[in-house]
PDB file of N, CA and C in Angstrom:
ATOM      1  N   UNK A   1      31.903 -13.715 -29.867  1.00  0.00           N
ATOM      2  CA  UNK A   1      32.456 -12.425 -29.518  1.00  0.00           C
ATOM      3  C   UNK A   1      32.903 -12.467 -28.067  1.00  0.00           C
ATOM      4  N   UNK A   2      34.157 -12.100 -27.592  1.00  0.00           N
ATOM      5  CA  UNK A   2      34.598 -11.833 -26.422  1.00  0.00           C
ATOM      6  C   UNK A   2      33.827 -10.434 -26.216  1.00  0.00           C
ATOM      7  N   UNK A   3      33.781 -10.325 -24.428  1.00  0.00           N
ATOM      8  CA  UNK A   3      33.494  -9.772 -24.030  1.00  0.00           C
ATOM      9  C   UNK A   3      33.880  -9.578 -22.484  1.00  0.00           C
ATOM     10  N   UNK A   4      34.291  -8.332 -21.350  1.00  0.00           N
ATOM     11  CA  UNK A   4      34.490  -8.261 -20.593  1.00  0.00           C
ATOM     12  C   UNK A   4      33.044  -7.713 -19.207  1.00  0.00           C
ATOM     13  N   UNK A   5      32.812  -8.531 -18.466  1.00  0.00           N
ATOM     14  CA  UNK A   5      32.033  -7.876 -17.162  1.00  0.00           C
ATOM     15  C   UNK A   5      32.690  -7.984 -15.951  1.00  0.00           C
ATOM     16  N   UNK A   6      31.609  -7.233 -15.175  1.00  0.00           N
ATOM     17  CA  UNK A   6      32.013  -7.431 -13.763  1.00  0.00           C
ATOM     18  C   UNK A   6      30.814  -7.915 -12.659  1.00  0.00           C
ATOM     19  N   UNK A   7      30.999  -8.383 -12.468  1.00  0.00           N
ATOM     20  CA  UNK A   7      29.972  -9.445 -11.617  1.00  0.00           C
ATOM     21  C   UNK A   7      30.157  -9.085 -10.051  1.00  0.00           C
ATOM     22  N   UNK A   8      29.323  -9.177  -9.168  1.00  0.00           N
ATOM     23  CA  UNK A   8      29.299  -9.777  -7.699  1.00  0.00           C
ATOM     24  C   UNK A   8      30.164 -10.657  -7.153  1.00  0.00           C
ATOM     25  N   UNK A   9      31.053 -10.816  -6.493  1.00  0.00           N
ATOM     26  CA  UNK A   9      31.886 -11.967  -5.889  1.00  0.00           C
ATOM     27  C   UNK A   9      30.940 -13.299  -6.005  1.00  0.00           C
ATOM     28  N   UNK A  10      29.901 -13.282  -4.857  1.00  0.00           N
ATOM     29  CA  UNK A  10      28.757 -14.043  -4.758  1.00  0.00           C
ATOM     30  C   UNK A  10      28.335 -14.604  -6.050  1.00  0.00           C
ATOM     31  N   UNK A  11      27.600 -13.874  -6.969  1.00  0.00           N
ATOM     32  CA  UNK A  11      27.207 -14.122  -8.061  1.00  0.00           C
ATOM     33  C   UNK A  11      27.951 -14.990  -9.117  1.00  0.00           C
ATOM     34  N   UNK A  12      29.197 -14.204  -9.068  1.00  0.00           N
ATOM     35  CA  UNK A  12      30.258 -15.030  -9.625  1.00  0.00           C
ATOM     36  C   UNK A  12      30.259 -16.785  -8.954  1.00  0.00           C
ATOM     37  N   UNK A  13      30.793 -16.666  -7.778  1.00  0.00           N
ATOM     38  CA  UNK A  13      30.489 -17.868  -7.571  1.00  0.00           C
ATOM     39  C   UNK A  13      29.283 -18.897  -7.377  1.00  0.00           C
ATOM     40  N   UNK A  14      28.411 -18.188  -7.384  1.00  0.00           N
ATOM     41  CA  UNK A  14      27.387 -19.216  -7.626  1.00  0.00           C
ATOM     42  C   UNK A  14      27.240 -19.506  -8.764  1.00  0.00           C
ATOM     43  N   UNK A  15      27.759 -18.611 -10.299  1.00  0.00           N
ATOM     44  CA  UNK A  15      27.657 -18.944 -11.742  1.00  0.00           C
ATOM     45  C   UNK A  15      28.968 -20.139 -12.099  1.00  0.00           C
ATOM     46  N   UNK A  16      29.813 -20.359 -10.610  1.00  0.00           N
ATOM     47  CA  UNK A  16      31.053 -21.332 -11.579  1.00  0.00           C
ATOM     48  C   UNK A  16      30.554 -22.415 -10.633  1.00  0.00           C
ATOM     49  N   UNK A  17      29.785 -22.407  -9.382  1.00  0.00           N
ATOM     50  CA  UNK A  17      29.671 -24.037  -9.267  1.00  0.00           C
ATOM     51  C   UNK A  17      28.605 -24.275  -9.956  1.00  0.00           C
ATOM     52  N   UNK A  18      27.590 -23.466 -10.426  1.00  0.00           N
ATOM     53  CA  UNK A  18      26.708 -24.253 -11.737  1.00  0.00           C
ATOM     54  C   UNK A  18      27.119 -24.036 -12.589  1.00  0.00           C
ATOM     55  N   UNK A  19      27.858 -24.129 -13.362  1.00  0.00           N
ATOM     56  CA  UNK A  19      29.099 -24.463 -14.160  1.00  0.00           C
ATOM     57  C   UNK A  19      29.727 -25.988 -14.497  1.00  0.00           C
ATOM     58  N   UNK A  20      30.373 -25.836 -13.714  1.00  0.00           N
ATOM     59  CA  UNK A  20      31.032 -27.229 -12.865  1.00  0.00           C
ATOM     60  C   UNK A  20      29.811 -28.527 -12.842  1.00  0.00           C
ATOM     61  N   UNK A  21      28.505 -27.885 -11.974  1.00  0.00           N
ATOM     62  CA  UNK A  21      27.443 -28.772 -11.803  1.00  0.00           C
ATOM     63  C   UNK A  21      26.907 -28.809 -13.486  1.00  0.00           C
ATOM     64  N   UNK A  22      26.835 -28.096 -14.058  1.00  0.00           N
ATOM     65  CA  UNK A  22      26.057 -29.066 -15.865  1.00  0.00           C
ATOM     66  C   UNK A  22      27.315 -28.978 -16.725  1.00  0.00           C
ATOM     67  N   UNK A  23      28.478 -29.008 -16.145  1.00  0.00           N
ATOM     68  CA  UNK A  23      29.620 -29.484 -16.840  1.00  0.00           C
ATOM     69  C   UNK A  23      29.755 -28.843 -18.388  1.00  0.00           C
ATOM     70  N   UNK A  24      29.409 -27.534 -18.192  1.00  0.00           N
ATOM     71  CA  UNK A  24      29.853 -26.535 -19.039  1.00  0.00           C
ATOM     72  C   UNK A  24      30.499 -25.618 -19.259  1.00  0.00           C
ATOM     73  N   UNK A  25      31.520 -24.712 -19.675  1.00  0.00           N
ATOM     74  CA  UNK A  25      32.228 -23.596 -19.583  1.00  0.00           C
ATOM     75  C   UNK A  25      31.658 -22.729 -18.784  1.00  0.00           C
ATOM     76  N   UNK A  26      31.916 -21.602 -18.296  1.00  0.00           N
ATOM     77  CA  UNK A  26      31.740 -20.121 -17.678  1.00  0.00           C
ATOM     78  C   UNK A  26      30.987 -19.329 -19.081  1.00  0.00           C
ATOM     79  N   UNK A  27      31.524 -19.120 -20.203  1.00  0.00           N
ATOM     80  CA  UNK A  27      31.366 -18.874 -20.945  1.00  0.00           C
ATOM     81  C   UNK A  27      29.978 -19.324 -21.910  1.00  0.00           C
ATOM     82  N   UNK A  28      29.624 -20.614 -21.494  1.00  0.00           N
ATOM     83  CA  UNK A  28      28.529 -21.160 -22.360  1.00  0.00           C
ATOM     84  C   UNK A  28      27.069 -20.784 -21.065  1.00  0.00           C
ATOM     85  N   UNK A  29      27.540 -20.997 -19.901  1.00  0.00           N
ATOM     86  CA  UNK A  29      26.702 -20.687 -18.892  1.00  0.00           C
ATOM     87  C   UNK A  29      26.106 -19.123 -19.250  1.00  0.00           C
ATOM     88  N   UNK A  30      26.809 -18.681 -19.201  1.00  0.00           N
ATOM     89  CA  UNK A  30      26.433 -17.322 -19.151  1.00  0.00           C
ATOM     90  C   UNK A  30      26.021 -16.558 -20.717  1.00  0.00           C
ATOM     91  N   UNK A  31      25.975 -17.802 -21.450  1.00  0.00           N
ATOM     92  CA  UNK A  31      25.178 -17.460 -22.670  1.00  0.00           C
ATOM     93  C   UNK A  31      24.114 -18.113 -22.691  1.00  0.00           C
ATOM     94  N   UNK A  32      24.077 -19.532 -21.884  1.00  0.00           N
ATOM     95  CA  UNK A  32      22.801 -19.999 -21.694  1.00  0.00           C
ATOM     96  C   UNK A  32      21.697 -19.112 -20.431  1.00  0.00           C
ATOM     97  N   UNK A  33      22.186 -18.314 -19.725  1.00  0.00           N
ATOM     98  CA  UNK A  33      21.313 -17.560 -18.584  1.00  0.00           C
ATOM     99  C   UNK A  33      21.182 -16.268 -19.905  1.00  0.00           C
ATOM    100  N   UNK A  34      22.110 -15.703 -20.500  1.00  0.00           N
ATOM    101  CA  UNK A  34      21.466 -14.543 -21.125  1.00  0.00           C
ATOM    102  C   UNK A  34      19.993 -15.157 -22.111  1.00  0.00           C
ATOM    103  N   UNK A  35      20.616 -16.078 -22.698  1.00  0.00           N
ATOM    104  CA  UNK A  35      19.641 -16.508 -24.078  1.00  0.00           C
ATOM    105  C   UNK A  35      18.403 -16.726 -23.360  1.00  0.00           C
ATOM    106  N   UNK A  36      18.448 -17.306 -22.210  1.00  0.00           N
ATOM    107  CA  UNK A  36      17.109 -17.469 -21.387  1.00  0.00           C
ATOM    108  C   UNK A  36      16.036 -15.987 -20.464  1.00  0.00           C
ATOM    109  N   UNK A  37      17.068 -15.220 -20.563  1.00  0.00           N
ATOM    110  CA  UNK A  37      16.698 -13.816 -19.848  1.00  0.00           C
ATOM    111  C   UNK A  37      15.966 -13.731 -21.164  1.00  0.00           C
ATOM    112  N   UNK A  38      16.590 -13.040 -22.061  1.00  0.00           N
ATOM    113  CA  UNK A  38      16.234 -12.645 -23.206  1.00  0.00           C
ATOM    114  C   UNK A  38      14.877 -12.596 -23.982  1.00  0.00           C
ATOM    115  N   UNK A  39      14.762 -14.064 -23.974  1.00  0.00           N
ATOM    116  CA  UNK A  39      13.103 -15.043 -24.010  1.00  0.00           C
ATOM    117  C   UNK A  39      12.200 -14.154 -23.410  1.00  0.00           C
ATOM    118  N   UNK A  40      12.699 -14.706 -22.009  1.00  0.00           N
ATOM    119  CA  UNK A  40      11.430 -14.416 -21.208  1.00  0.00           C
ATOM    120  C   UNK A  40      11.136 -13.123 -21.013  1.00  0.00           C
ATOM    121  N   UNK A  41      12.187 -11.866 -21.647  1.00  0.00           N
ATOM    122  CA  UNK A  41      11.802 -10.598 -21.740  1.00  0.00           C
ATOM    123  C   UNK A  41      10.841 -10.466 -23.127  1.00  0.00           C
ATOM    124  N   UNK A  42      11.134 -11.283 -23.941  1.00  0.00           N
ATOM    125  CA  UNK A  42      10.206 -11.098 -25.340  1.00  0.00           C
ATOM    126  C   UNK A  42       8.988 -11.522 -24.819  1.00  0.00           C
ATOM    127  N   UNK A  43       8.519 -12.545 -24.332  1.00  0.00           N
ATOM    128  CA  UNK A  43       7.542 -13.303 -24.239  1.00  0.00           C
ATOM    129  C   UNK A  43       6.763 -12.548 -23.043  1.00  0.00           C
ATOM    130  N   UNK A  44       7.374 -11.508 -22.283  1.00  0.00           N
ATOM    131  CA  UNK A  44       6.169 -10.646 -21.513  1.00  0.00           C
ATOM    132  C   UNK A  44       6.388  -9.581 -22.292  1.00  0.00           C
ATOM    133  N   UNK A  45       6.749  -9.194 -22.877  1.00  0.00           N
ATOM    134  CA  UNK A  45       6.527  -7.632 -23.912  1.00  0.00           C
ATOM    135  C   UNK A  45       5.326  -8.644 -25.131  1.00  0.00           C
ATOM    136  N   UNK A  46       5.584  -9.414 -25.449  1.00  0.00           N
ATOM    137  CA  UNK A  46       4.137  -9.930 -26.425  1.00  0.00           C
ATOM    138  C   UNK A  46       2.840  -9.947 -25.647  1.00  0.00           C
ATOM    139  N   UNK A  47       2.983 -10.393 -24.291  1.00  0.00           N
ATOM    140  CA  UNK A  47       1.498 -10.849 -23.405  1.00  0.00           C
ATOM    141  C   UNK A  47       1.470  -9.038 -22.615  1.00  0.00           C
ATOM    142  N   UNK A  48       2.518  -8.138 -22.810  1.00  0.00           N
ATOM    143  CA  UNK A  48       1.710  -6.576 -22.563  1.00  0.00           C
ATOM    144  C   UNK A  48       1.463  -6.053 -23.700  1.00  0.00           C
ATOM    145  N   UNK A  49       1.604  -6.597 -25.102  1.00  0.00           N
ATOM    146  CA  UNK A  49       1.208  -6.135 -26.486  1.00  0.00           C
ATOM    147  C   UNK A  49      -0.240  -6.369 -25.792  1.00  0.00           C
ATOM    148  N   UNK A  50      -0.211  -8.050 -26.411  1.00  0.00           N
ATOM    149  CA  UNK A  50      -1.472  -8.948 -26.194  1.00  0.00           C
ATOM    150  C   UNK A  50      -2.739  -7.965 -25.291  1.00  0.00           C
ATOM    151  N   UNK A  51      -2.333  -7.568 -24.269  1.00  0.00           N
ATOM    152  CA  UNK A  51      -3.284  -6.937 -22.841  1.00  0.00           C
ATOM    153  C   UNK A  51      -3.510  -6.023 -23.202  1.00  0.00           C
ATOM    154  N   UNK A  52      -2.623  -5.010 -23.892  1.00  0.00           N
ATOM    155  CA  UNK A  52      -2.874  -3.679 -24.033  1.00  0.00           C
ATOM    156  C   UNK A  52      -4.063  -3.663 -25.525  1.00  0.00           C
ATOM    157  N   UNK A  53      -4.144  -4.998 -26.249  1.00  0.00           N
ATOM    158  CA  UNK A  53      -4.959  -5.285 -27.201  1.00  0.00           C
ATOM    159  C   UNK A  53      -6.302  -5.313 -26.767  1.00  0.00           C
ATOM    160  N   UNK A  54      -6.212  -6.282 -25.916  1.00  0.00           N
ATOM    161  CA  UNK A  54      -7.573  -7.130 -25.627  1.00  0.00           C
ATOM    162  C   UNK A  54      -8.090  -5.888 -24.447  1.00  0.00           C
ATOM    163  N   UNK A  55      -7.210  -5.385 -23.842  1.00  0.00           N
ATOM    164  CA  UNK A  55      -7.628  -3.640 -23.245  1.00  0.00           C
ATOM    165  C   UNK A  55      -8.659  -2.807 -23.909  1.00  0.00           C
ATOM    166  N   UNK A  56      -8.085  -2.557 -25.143  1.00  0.00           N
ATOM    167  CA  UNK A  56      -8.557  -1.606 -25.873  1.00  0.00           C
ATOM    168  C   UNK A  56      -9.745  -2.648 -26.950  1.00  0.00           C
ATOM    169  N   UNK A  57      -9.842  -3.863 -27.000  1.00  0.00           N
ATOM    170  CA  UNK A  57     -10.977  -4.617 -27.632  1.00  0.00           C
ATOM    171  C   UNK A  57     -12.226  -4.410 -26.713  1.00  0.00           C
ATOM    172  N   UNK A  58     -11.587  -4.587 -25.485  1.00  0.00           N
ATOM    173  CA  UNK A  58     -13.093  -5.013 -24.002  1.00  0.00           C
ATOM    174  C   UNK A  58     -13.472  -3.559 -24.252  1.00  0.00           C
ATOM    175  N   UNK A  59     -12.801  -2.388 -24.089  1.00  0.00           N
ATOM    176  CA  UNK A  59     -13.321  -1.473 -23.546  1.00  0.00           C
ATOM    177  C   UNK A  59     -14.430  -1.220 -24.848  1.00  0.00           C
ATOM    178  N   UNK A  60     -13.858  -1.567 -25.916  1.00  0.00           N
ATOM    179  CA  UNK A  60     -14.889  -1.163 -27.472  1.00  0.00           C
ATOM    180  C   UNK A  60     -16.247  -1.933 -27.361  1.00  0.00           C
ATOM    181  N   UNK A  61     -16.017  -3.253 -26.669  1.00  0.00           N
ATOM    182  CA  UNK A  61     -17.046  -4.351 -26.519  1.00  0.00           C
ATOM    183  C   UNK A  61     -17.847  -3.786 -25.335  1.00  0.00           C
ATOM    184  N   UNK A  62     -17.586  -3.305 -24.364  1.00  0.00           N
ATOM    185  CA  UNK A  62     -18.162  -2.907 -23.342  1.00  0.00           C
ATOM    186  C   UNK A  62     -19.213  -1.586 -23.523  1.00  0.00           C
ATOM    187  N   UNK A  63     -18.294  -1.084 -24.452  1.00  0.00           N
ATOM    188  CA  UNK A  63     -18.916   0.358 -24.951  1.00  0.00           C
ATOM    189  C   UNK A  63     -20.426   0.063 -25.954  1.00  0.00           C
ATOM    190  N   UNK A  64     -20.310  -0.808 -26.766  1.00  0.00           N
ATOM    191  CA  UNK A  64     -21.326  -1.270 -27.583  1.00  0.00           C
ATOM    192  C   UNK A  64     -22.112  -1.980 -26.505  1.00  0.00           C
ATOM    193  N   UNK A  65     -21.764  -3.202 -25.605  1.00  0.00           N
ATOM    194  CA  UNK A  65     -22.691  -3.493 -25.219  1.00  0.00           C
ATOM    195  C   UNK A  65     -23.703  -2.696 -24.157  1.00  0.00           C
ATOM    196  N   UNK A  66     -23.312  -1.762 -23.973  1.00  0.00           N
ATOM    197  CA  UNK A  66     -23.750  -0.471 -22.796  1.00  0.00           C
ATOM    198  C   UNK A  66     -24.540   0.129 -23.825  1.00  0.00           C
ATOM    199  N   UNK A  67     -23.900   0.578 -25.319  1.00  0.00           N
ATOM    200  CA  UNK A  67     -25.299   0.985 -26.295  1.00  0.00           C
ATOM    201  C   UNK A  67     -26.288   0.394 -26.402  1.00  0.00           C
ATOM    202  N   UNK A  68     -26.340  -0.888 -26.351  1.00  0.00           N
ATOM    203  CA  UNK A  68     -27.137  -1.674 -27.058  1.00  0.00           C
ATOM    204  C   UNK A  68     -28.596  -2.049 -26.111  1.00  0.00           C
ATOM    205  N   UNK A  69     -28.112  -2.167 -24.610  1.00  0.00           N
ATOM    206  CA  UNK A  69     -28.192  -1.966 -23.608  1.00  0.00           C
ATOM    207  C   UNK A  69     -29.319  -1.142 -23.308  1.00  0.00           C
ATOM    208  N   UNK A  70     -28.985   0.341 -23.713  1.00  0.00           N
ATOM    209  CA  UNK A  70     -29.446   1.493 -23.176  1.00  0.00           C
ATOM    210  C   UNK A  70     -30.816   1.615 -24.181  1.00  0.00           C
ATOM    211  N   UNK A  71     -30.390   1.083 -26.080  1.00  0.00           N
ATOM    212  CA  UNK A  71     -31.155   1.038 -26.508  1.00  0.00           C
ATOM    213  C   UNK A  71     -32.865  -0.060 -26.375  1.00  0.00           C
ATOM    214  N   UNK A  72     -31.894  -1.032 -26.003  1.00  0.00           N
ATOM    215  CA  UNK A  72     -33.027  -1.907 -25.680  1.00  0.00           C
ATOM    216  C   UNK A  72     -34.240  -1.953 -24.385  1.00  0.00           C
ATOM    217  N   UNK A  73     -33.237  -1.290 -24.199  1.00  0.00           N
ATOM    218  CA  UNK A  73     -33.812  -1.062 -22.296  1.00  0.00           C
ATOM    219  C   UNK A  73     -34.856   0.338 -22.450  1.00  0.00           C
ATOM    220  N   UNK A  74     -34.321   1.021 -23.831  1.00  0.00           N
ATOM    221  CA  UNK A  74     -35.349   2.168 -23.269  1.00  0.00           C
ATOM    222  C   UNK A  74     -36.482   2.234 -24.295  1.00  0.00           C
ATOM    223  N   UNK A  75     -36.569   1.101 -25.157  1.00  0.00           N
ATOM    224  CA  UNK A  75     -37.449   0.726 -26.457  1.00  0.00           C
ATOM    225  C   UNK A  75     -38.455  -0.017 -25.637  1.00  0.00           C
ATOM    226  N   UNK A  76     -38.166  -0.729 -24.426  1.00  0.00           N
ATOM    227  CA  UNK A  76     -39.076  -1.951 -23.795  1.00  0.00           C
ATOM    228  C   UNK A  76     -40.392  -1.030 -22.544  1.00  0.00           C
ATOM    229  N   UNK A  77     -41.293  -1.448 -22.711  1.00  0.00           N
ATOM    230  CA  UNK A  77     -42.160  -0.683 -21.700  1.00  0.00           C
ATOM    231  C   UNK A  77     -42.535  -1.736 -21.259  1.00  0.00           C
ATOM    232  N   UNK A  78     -42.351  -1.032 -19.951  1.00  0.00           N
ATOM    233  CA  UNK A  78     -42.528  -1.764 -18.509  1.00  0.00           C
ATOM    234  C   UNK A  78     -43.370  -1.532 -18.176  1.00  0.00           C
TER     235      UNK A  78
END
């Protein structure tokens, strides 16, 4: 699919001498930097799934072990 942007002067040129430097189109470059953005946006939305999991696991684990805790601790005479 064609498509039209507008880029940074700068930007621009730093995307055509690495270009030039891995001896690829403008066009393939800038599908190889999206395809790579892309990734690495999936792959931290899985590890803030992941956190927001293991978040809500600790706090359940923490919660039991604070019961368990309270029970044992107040069954034991000192």
């Amino acid at each position: 699919m064609k498509t039209a942007i507008s880029l940074p002067d700068g930007l621009f040129e730093r995307a055509e001498h690495m270009a030039h430097r891995m001896h690829v189109s403008r066009s393939n470059l800038y599908a190889l930097a999206l395809k790579s953005f892309l990734e690495k946006q999936q792959k931290e939305t899985v590890t803030q799934e992941l956190n927001s999991i293991y978040a809500t696991e600790n706090s359940k684990t923490d919660s039991f072990v604070q019961a368990a805790n309270n029970i044992l601790l107040s069954s034991d005479t000192w």
